[in-house]
N, C-alpha and C. Protein backbone atom coordinates (compact mmCIF):
# COMPACT_ATOMS: atom_id res chain seq x y z
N UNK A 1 92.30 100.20 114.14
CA UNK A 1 92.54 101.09 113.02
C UNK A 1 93.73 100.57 112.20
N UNK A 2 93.61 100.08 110.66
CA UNK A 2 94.31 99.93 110.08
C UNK A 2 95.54 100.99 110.26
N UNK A 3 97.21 100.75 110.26
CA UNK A 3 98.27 101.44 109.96
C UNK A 3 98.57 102.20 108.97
N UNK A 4 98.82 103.51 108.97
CA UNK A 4 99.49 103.93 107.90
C UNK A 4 100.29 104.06 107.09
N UNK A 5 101.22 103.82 108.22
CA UNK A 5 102.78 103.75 108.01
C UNK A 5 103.80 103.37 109.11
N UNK A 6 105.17 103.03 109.38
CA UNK A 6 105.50 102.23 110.13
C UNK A 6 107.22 102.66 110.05
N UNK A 7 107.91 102.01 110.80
CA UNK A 7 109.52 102.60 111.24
C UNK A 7 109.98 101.35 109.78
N UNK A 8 110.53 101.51 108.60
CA UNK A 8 110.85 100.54 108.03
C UNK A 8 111.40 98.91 108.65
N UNK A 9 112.58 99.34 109.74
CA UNK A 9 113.16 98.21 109.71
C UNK A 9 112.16 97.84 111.12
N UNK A 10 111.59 97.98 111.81
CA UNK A 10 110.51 97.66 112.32
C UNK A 10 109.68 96.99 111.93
N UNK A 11 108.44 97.82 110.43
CA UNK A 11 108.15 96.88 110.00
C UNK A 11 108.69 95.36 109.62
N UNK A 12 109.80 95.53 109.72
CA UNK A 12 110.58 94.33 108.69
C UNK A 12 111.05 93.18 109.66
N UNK A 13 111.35 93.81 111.09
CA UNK A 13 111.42 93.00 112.15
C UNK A 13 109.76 92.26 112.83
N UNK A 14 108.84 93.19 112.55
CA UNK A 14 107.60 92.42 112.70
C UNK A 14 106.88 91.79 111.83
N UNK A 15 107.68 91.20 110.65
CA UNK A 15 106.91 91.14 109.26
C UNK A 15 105.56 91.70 108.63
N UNK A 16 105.60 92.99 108.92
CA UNK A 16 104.69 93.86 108.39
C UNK A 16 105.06 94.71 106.98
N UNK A 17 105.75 93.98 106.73
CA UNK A 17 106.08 95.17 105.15
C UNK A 17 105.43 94.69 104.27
N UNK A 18 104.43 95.43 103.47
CA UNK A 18 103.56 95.22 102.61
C UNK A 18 104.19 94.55 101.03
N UNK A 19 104.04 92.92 100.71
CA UNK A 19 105.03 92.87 99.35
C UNK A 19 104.27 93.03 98.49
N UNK A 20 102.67 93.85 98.67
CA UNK A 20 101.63 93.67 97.38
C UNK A 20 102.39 95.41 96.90
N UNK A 21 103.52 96.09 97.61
CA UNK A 21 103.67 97.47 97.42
C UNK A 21 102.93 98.33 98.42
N UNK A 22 104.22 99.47 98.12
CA UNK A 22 103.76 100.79 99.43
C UNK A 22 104.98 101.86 98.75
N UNK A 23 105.22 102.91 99.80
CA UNK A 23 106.07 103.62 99.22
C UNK A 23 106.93 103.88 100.84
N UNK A 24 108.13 104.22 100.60
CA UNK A 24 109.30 104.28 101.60
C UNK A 24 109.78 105.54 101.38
N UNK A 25 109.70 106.00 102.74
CA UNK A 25 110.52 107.69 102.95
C UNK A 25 111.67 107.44 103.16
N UNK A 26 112.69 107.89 102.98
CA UNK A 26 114.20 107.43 103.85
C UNK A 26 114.85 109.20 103.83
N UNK A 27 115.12 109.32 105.10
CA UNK A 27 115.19 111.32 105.35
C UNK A 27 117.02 110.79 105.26
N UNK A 28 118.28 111.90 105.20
CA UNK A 28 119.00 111.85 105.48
C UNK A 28 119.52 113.38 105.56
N UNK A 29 119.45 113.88 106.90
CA UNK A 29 119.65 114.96 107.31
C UNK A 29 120.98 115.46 107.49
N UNK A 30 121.38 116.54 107.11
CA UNK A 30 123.26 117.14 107.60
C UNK A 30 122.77 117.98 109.05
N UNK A 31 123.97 117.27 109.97
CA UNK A 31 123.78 117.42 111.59
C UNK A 31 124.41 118.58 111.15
N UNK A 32 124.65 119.39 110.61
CA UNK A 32 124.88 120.80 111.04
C UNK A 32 124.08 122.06 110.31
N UNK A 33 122.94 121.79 109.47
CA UNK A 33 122.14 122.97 108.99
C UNK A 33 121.11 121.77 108.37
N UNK A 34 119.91 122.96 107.62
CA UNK A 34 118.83 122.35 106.91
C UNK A 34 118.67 121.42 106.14
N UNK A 35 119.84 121.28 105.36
CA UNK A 35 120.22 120.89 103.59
C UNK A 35 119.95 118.62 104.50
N UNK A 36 118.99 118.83 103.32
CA UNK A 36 118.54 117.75 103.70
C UNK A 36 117.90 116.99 102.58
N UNK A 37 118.07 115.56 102.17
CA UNK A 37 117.53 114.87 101.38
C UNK A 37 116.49 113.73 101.66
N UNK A 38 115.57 113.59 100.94
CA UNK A 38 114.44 112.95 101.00
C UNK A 38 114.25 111.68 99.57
N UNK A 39 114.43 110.61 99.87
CA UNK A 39 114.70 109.63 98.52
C UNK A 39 112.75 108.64 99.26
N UNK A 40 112.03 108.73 97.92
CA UNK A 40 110.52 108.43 97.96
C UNK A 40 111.06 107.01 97.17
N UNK A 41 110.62 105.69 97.51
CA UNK A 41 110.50 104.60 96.58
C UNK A 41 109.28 104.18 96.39
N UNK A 42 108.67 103.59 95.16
CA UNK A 42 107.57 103.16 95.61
C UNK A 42 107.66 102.03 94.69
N UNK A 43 106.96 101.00 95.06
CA UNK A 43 107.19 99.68 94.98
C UNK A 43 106.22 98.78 94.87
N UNK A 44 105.87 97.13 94.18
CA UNK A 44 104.70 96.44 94.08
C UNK A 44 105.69 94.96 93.93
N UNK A 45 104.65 93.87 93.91
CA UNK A 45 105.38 92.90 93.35
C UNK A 45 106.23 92.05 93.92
N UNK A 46 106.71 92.16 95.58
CA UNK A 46 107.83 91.71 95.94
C UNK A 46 108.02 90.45 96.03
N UNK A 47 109.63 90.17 95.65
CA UNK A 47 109.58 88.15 95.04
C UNK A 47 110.26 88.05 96.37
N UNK A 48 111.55 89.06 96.96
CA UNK A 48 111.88 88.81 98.04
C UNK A 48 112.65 90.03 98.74
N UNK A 49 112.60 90.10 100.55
CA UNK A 49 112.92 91.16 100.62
C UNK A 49 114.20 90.42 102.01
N UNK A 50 115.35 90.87 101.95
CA UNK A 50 116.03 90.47 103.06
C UNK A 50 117.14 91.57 103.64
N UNK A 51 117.57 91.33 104.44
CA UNK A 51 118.56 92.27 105.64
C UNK A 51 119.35 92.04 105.47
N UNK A 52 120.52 93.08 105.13
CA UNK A 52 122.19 93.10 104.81
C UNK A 52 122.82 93.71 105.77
N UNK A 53 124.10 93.93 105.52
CA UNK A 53 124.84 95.18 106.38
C UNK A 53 124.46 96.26 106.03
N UNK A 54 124.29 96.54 105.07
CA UNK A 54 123.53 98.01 104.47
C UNK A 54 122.60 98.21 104.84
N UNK A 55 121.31 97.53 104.56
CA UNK A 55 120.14 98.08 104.81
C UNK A 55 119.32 96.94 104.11
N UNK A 56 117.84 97.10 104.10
CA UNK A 56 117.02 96.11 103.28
C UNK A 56 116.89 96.13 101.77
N UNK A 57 117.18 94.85 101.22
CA UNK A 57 117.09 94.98 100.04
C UNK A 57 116.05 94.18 99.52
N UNK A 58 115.32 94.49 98.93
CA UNK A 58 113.80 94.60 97.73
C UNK A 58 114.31 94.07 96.38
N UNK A 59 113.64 92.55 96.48
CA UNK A 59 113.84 92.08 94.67
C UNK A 59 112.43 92.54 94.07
N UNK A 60 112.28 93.33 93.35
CA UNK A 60 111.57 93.90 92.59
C UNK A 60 111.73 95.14 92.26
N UNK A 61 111.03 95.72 91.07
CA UNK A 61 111.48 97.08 90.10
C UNK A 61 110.84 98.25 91.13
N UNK A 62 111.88 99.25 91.31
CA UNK A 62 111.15 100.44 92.22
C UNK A 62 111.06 101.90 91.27
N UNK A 63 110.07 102.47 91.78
CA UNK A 63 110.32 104.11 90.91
C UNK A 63 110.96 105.09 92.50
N UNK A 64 111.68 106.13 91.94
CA UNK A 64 112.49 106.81 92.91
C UNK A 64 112.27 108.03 92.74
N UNK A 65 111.94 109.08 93.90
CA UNK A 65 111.69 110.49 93.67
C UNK A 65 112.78 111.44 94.61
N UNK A 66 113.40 112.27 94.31
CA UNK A 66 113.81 112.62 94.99
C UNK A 66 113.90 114.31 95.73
N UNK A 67 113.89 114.68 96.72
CA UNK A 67 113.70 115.73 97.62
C UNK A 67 114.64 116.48 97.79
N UNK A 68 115.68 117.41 97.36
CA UNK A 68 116.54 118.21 98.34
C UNK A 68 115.88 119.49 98.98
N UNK A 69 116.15 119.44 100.49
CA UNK A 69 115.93 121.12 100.59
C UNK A 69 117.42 121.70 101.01
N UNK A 70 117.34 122.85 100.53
CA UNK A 70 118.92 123.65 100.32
C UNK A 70 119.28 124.85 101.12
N UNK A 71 119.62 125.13 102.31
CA UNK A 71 119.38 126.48 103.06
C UNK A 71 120.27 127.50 101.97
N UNK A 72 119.47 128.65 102.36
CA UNK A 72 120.21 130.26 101.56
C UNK A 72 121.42 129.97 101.71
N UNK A 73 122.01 129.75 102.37
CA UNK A 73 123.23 129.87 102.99
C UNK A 73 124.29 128.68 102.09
N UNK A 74 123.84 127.68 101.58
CA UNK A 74 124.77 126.48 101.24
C UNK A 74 125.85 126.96 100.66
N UNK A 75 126.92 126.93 100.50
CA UNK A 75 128.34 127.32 99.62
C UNK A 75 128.39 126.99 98.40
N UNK A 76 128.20 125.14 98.17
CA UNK A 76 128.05 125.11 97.14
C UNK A 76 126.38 124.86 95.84
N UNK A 77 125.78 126.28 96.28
CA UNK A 77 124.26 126.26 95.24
C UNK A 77 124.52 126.23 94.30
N UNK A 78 125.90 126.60 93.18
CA UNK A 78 126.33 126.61 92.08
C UNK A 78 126.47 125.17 91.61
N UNK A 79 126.95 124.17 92.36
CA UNK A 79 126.67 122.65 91.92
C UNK A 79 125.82 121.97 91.77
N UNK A 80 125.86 121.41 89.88
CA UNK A 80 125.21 120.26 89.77
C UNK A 80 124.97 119.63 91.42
N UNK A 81 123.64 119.04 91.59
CA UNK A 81 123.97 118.15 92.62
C UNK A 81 123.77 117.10 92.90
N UNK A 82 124.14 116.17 91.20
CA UNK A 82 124.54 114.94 90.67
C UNK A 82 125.73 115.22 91.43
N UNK A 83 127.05 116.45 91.23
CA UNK A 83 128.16 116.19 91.09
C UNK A 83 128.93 116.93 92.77
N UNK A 84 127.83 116.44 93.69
CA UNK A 84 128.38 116.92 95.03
C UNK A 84 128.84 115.75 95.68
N UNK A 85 129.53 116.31 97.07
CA UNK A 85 129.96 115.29 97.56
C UNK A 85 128.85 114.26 98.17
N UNK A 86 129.18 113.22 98.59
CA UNK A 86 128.42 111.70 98.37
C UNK A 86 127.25 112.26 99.38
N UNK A 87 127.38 112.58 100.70
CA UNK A 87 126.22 112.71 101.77
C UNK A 87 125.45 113.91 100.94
N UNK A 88 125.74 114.83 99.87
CA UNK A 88 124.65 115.80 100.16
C UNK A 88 124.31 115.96 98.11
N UNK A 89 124.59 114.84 97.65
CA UNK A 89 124.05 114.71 95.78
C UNK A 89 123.21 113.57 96.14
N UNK A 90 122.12 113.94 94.85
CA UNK A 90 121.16 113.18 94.37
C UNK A 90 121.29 113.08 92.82
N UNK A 91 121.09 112.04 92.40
CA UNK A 91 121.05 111.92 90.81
C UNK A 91 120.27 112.54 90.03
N UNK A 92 120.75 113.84 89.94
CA UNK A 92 120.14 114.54 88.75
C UNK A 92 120.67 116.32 88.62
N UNK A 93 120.40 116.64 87.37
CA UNK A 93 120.46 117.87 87.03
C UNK A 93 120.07 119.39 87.43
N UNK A 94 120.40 120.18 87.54
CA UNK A 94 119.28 121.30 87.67
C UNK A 94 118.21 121.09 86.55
N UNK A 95 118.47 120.63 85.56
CA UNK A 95 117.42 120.81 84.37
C UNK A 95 116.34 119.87 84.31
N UNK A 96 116.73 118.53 85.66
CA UNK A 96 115.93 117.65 85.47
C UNK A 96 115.34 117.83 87.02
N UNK A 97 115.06 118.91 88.01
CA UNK A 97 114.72 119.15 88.92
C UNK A 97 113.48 120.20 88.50
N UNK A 98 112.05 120.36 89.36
CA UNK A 98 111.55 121.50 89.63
C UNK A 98 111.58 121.90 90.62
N UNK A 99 111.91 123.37 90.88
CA UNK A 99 113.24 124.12 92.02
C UNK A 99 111.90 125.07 92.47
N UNK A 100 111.36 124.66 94.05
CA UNK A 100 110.58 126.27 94.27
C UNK A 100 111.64 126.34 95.27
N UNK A 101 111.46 127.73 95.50
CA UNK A 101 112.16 128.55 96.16
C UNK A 101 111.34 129.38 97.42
N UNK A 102 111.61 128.63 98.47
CA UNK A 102 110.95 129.45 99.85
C UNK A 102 110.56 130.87 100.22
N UNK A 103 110.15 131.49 101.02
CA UNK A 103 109.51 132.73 101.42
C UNK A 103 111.05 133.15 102.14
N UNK A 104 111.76 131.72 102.65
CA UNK A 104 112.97 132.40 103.47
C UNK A 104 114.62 131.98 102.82
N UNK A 105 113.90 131.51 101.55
CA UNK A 105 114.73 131.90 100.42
C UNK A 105 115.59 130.08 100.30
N UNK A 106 114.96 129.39 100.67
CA UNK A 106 115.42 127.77 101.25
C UNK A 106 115.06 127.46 99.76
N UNK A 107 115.88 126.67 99.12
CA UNK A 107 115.57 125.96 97.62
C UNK A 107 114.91 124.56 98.25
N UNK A 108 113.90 124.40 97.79
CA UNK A 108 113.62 122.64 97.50
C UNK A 108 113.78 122.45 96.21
N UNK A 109 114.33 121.07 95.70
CA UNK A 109 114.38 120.15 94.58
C UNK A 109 113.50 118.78 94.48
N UNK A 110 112.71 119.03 93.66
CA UNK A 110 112.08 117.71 93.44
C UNK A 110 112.11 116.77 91.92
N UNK A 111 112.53 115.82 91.95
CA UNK A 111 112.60 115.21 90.17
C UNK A 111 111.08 115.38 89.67
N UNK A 112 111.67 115.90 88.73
CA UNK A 112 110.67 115.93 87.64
C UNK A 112 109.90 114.46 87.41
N UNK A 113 111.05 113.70 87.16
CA UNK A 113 110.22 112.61 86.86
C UNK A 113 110.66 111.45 87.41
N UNK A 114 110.06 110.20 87.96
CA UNK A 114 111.08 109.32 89.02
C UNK A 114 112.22 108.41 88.26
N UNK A 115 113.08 108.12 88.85
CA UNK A 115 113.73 107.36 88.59
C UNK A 115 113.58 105.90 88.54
N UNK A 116 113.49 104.74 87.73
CA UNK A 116 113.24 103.35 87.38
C UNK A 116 114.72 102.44 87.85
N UNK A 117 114.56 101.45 89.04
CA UNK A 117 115.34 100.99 89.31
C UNK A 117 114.66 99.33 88.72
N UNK A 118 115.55 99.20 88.22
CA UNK A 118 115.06 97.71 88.06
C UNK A 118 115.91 96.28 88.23
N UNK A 119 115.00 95.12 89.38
CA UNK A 119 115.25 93.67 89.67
C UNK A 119 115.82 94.12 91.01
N UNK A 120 116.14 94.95 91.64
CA UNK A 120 116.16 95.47 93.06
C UNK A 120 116.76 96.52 93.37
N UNK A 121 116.36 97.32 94.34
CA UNK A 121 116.71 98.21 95.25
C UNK A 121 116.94 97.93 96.84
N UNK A 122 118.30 98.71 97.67
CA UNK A 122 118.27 98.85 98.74
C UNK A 122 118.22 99.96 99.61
N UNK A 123 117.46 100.03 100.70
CA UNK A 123 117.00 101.34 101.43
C UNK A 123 118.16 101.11 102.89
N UNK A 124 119.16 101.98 102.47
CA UNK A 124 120.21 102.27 103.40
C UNK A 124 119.76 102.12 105.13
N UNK A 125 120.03 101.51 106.13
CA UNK A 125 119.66 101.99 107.66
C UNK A 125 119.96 103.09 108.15
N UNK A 126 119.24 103.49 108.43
CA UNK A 126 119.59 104.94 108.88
C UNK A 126 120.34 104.92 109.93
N UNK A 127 121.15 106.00 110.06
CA UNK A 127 122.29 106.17 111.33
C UNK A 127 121.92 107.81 111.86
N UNK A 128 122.00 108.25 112.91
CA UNK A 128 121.81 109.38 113.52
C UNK A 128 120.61 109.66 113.68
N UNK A 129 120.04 110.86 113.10
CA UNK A 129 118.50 111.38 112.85
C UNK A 129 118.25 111.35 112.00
N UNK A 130 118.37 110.16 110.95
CA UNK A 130 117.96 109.78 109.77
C UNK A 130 116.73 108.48 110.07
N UNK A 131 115.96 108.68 109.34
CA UNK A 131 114.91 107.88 109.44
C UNK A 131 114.46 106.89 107.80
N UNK A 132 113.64 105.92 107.93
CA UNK A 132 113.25 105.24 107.16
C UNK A 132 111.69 105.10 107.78
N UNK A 133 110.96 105.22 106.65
CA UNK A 133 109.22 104.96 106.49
C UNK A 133 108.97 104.17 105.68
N UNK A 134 107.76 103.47 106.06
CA UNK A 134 107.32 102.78 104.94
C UNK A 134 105.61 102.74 105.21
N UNK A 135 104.54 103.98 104.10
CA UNK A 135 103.79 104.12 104.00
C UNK A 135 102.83 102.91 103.17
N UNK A 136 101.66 102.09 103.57
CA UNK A 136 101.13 101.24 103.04
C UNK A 136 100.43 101.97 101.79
N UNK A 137 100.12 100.91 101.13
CA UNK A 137 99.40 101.40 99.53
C UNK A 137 97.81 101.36 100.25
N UNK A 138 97.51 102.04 100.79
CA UNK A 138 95.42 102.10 100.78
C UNK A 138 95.20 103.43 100.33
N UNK A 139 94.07 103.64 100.15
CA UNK A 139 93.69 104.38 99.22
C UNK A 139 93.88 105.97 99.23
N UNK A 140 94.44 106.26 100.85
CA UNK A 140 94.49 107.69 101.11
C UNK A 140 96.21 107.76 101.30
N UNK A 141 97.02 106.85 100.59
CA UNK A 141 98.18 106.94 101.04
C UNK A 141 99.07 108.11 100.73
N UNK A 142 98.67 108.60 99.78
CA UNK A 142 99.15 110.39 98.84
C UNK A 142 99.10 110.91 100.09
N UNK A 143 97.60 111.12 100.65
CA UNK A 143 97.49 112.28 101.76
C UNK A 143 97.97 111.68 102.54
N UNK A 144 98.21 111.17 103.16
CA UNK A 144 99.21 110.63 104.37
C UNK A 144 100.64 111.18 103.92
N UNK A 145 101.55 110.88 102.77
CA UNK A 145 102.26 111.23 102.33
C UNK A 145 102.63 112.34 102.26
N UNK A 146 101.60 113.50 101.74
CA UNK A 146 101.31 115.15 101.67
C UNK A 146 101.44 115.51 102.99
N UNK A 147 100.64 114.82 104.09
CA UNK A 147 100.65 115.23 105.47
C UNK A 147 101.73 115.21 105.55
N UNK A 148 103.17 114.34 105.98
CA UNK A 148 104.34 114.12 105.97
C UNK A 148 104.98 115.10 105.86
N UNK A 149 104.84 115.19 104.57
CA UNK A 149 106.08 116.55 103.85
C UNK A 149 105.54 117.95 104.56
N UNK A 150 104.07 117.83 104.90
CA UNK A 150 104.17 119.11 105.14
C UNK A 150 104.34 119.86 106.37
N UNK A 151 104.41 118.52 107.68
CA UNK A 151 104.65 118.27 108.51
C UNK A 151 106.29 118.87 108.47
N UNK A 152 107.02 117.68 107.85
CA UNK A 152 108.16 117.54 108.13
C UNK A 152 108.86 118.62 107.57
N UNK A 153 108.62 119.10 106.48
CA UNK A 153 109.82 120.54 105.83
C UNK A 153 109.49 121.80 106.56
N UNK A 154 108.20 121.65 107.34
CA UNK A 154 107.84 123.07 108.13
C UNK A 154 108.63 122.81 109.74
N UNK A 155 108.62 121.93 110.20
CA UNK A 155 109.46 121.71 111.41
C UNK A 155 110.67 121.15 111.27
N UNK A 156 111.22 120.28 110.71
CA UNK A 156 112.61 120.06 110.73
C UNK A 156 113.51 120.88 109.71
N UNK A 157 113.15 121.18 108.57
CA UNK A 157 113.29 122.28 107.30
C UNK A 157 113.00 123.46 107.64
N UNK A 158 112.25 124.27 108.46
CA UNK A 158 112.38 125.09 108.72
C UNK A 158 111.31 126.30 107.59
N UNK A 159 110.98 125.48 106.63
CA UNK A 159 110.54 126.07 105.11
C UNK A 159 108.76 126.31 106.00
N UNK A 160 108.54 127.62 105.84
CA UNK A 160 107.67 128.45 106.38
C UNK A 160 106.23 127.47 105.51
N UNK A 161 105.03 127.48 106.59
CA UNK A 161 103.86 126.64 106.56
C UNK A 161 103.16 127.05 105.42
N UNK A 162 102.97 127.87 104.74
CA UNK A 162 102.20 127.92 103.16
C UNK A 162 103.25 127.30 101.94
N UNK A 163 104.57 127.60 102.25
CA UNK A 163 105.84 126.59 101.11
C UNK A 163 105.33 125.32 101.65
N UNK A 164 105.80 125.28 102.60
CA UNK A 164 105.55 123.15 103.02
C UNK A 164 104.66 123.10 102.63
N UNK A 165 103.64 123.86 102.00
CA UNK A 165 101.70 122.79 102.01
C UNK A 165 102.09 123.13 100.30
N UNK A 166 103.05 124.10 99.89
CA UNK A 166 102.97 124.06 98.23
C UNK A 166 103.75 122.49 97.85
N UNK A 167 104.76 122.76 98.50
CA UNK A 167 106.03 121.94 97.94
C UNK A 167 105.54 120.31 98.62
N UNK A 168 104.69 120.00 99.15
CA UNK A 168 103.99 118.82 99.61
C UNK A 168 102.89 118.58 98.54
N UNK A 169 102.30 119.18 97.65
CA UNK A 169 101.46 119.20 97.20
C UNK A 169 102.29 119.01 95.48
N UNK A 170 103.45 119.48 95.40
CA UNK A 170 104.02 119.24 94.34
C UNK A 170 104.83 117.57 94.15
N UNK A 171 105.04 117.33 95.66
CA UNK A 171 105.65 115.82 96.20
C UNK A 171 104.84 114.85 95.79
N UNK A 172 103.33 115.29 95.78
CA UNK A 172 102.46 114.09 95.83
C UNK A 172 102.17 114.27 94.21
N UNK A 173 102.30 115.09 93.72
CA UNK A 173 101.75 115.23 91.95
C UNK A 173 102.95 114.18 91.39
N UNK A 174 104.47 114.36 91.68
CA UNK A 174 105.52 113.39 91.02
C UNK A 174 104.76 112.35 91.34
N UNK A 175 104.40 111.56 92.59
CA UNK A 175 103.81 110.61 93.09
C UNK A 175 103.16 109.86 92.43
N UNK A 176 102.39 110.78 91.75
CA UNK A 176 101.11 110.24 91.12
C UNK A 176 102.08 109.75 89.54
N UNK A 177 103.26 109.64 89.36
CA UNK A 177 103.93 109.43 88.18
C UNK A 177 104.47 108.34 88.48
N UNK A 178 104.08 107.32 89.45
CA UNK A 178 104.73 106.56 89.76
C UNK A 178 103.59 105.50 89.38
N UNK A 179 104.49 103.85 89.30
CA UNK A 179 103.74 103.11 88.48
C UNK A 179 103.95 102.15 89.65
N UNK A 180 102.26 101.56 90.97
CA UNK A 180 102.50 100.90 91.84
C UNK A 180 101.29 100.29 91.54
């Protein structure tokens, strides 16, 4: 059975990373509540991909989507969260986010529209219970993707099983705004 998807730096240690393009999950969770970010790359084209102290870096143009989920509880919901501190901002606005709002009152953020990195990007190594994915480009890769989110924001997020299947379903529509 062809793979779906794979541990990034795994793939990268077995030379399995797809350079015709795929798309990369990278989770980065706060060890003490929900509030959790989700950065989507998706990618084609690769001229070259190699291993730093940071993490892997990708010579070629990526599009970037990004995920917050926000527990009721956060202190600061009043912040831009361009303008939070480094572990828990993503680049962008409230105005440039579409914000649903959970059954148990949990904000998710998703960009409106992706972000264009261009001549390379690097996907940080994860440290703790942070993870890196890297989903292949075949033809059901959305739903694999959709499965994911809806998987993952209903058990590690906590965001009750009819939100995860909305807000997974809104993950994969940005998706489809992406140019792979």
């Amino acid at each position: 059975m062809e793979e779906k998807a794979l541990d990034l730096f795994q793939a990268y240690s077995k030379n399995k990373l797809p350079k015709e393009g795929g798309y990369i999950v990278s989770t980065f969770f706060d060890k003490n509540s929900i509030y959790s970010i989700y950065e989507i790359v998706a990618y084609n084209g690769v001229k070259s991909i190699y291993l730093s102290n940071d993490g892997l870096t990708f010579q070629t143009d990526g599009s970037k989507l990004f995920v917050l989920v926000e527990p009721a509880s956060y202190p600061k919901k009043h912040m831009e969260p361009v303008s939070r501190s480094q572990n828990e901002q993503i680049p962008h606005r409230f105005k440039e986010l579409d914000i649903y709002t959970a059954e148990n009152q949990t904000k998710i953020m998703i960009s409106k529209e992706p972000i264009i990195t261009y001549s390379s990007f690097t996907i940080l190594k994860p440290t703790g219970i942070n993870f890196s994915l890297v989903f292949y480009n075949h033809p059901e890769v959305l739903d694999s993707i959709d499965f994911f989110f809806n998987q993952t924001l209903n058990k590690e997020a906590g965001i009750p099983k009819s939100d995860a299947k909305k807000v997974a379903e809104l993950i994969t529509e940005g998706l489809k705004k992406f140019s792979i």
